[in-house]
Protein backbone atom coordinates (compact mmCIF):
# COMPACT_ATOMS: atom_id res chain seq x y z
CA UNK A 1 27.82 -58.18 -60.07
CA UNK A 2 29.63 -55.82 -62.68
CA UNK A 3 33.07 -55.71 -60.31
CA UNK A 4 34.34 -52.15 -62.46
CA UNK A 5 30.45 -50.23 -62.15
CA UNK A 6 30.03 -52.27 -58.72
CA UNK A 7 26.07 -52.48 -59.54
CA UNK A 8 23.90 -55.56 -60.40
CA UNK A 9 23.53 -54.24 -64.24
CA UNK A 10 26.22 -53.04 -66.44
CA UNK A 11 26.57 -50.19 -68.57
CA UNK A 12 26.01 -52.68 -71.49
CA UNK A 13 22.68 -53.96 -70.19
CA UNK A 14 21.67 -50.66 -69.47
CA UNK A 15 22.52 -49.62 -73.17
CA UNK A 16 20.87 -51.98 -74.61
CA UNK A 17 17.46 -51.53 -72.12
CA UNK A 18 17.46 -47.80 -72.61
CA UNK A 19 18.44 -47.80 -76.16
CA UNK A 20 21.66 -44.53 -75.64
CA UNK A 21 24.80 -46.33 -76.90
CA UNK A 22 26.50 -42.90 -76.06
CA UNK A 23 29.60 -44.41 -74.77
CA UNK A 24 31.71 -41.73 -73.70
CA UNK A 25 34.13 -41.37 -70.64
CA UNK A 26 31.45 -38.60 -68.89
CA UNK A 27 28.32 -40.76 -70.57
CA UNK A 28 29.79 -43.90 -68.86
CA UNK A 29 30.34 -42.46 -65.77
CA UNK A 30 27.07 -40.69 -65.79
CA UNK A 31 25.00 -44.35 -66.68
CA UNK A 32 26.75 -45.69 -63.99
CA UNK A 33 25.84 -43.38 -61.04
CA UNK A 34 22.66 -43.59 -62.08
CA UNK A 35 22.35 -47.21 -62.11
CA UNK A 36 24.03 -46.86 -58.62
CA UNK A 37 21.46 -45.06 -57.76
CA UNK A 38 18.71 -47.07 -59.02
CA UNK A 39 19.94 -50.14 -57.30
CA UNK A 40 19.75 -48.42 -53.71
CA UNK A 41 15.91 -46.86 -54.58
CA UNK A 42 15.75 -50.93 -55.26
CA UNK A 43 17.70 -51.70 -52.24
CA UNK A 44 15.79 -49.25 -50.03
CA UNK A 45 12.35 -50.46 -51.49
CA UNK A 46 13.22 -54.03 -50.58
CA UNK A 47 15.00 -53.20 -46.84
CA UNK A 48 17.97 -55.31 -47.61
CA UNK A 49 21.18 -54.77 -49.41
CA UNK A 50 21.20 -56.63 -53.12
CA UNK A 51 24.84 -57.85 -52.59
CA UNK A 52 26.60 -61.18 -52.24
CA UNK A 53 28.36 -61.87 -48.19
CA UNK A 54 28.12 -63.40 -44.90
CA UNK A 55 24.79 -62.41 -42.58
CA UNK A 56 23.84 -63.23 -39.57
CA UNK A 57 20.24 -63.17 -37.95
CA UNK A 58 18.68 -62.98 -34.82
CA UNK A 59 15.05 -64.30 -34.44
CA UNK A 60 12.67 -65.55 -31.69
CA UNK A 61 10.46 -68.16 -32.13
CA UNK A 62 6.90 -68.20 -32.34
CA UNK A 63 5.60 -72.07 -32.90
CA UNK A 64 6.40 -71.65 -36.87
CA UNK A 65 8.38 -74.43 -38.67
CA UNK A 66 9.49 -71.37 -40.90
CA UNK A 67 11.60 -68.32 -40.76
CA UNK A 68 11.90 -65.48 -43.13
CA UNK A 69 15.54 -64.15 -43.06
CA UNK A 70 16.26 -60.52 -43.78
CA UNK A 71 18.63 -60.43 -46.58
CA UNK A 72 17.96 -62.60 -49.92
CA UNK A 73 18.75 -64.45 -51.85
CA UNK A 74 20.14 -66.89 -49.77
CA UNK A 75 22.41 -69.38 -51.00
CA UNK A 76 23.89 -70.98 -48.19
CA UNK A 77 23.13 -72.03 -44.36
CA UNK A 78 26.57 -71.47 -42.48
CA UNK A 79 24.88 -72.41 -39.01
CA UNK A 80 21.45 -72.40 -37.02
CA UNK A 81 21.63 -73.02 -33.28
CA UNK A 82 18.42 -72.78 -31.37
CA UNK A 83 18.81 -71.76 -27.63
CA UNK A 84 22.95 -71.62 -28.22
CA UNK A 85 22.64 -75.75 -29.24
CA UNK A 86 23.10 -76.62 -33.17
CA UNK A 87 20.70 -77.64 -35.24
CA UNK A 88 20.79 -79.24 -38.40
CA UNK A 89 16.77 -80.59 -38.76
CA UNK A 90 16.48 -77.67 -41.59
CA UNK A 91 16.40 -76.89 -45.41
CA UNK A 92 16.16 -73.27 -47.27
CA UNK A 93 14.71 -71.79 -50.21
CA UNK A 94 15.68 -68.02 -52.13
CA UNK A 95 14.71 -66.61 -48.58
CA UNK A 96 13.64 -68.67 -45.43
CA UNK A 97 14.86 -71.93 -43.53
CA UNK A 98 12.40 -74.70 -42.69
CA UNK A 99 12.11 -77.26 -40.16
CA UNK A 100 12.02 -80.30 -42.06
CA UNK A 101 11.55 -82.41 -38.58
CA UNK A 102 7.75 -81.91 -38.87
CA UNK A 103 8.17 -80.00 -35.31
CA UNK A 104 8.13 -76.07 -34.72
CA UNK A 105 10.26 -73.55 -33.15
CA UNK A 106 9.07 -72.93 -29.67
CA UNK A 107 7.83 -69.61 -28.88
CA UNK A 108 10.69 -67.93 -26.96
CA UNK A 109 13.26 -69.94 -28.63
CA UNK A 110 16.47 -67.69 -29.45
CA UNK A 111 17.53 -68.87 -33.12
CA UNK A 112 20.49 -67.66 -34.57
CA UNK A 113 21.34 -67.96 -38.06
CA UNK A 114 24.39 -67.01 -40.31
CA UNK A 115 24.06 -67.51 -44.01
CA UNK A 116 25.26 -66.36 -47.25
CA UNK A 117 23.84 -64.50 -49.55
CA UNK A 118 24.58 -64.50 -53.77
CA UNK A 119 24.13 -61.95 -55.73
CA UNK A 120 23.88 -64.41 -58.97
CA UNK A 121 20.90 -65.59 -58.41
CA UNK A 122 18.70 -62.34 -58.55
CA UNK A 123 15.45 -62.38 -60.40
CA UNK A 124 15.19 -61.10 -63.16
CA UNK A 125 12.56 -58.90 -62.21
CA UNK A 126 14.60 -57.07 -59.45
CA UNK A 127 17.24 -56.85 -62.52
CA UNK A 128 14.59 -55.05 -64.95
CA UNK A 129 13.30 -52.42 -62.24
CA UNK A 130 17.01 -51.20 -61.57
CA UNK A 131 17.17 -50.65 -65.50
CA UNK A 132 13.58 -49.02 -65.76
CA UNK A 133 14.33 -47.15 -63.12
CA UNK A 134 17.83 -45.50 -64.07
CA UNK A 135 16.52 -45.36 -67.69
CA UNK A 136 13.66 -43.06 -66.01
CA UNK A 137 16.48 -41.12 -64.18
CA UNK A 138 18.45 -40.91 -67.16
CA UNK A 139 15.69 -38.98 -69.05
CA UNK A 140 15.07 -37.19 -66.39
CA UNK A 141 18.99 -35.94 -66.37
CA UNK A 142 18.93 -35.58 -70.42
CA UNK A 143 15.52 -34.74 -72.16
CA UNK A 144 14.05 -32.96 -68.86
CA UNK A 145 11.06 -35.06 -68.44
CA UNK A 146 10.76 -33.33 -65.02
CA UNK A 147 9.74 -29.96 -66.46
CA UNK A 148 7.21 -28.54 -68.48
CA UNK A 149 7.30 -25.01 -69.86
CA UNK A 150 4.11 -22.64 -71.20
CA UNK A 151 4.51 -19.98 -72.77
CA UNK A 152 1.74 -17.13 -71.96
CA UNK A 153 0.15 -14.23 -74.47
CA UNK A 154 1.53 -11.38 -72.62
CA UNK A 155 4.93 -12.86 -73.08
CA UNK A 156 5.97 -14.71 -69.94
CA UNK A 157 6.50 -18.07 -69.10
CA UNK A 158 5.42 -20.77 -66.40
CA UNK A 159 7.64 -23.89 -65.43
CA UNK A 160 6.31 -26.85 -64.11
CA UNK A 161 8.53 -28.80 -61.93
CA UNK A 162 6.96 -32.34 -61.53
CA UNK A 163 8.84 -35.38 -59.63
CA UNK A 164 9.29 -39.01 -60.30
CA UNK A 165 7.39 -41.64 -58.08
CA UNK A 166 8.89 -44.48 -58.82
CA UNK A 167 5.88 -46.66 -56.92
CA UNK A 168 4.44 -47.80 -59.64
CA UNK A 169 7.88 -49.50 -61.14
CA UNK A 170 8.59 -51.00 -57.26
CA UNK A 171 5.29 -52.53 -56.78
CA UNK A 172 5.90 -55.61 -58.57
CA UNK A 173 8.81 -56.26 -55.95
CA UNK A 174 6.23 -56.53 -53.29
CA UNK A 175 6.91 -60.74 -52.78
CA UNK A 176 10.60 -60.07 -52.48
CA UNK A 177 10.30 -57.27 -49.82
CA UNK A 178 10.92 -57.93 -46.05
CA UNK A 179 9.61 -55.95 -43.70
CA UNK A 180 11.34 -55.36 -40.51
CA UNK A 181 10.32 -54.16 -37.34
């Protein structure tokens, strides 16, 4: 986390990705809302927040041995109780516990889980679509890549506003995405 831009990516990264060294006080300012930005079309695209703290999650069981939890990447179990009793039987990977006792969770069983997410360990790849993304958005605010102009014989002029879809830069996210009810 870049504590002064408060965004996964610096303005340095970003530099270097989009190749504008332009490094003035409204340039700065400017790369950095837009890497803002880019991070929450990220964040929204993913349906959790990319940012290191303390969660907690509420799940029923449904005889699985695994749950998916709905922030990432997790980097520490604080707690699981199943039915309001502890539980320990459990390991964890970048985002789901386990049942490492062989046995499932009961359908019906109320598991609650608080855990802690770390914003270190993205990958890399959620890292490169914020800085594709905010490059896009910065060419978008500078060279006009939105609009297209023609000029006609009789002397007017047509503008042709298009839009962005950034789809085709979030698609690659798809196995880090939760989905939520």
């Amino acid at each position: 986390m870049c504590e002064y831009e408060n965004t996964l990516v610096s303005v340095k990264e970003f530099n270097t990705f989009s190749s504008n060294y332009d490094d003035t006080e409204d340039s700065v300012r400017l790369k950095t809302q837009l890497l803002r930005s880019a991070q929450s079309v990220v964040e929204d695209y993913l349906n959790y927040p990319l940012v290191s703290g303390l969660h907690i999650d509420h799940h029923i069981g449904f005889n699985n041995s695994m749950i998916k939890l709905d922030n990432r990447p997790v980097s520490q179990i604080m707690s699981v109780t199943v039915n309001g009793h502890d539980f320990d039987s459990y390991g964890f990977d970048y985002e789901s516990i386990y049942r490492t006792d062989g046995r499932f969770f009961r359908n019906g069983d109320r598991i609650l889980i608080e855990y802690e997410t770390n914003i270190t360990s993205v990958p890399p790849l959620i890292k490169t679509t914020i800085l594709r993304i905010a490059t896009l958005m910065l060419m978008e605010a500078g060279e006009n890549i939105g609009l297209t102009g023609k000029s006609l014989t009789d002397g007017n002029s047509r503008t042709f506003i298009t839009y962005t879809n950034y789809d085709k830069y979030l698609k690659p996210l798809n196995s880090y995405r939760v989905f939520k009810l």
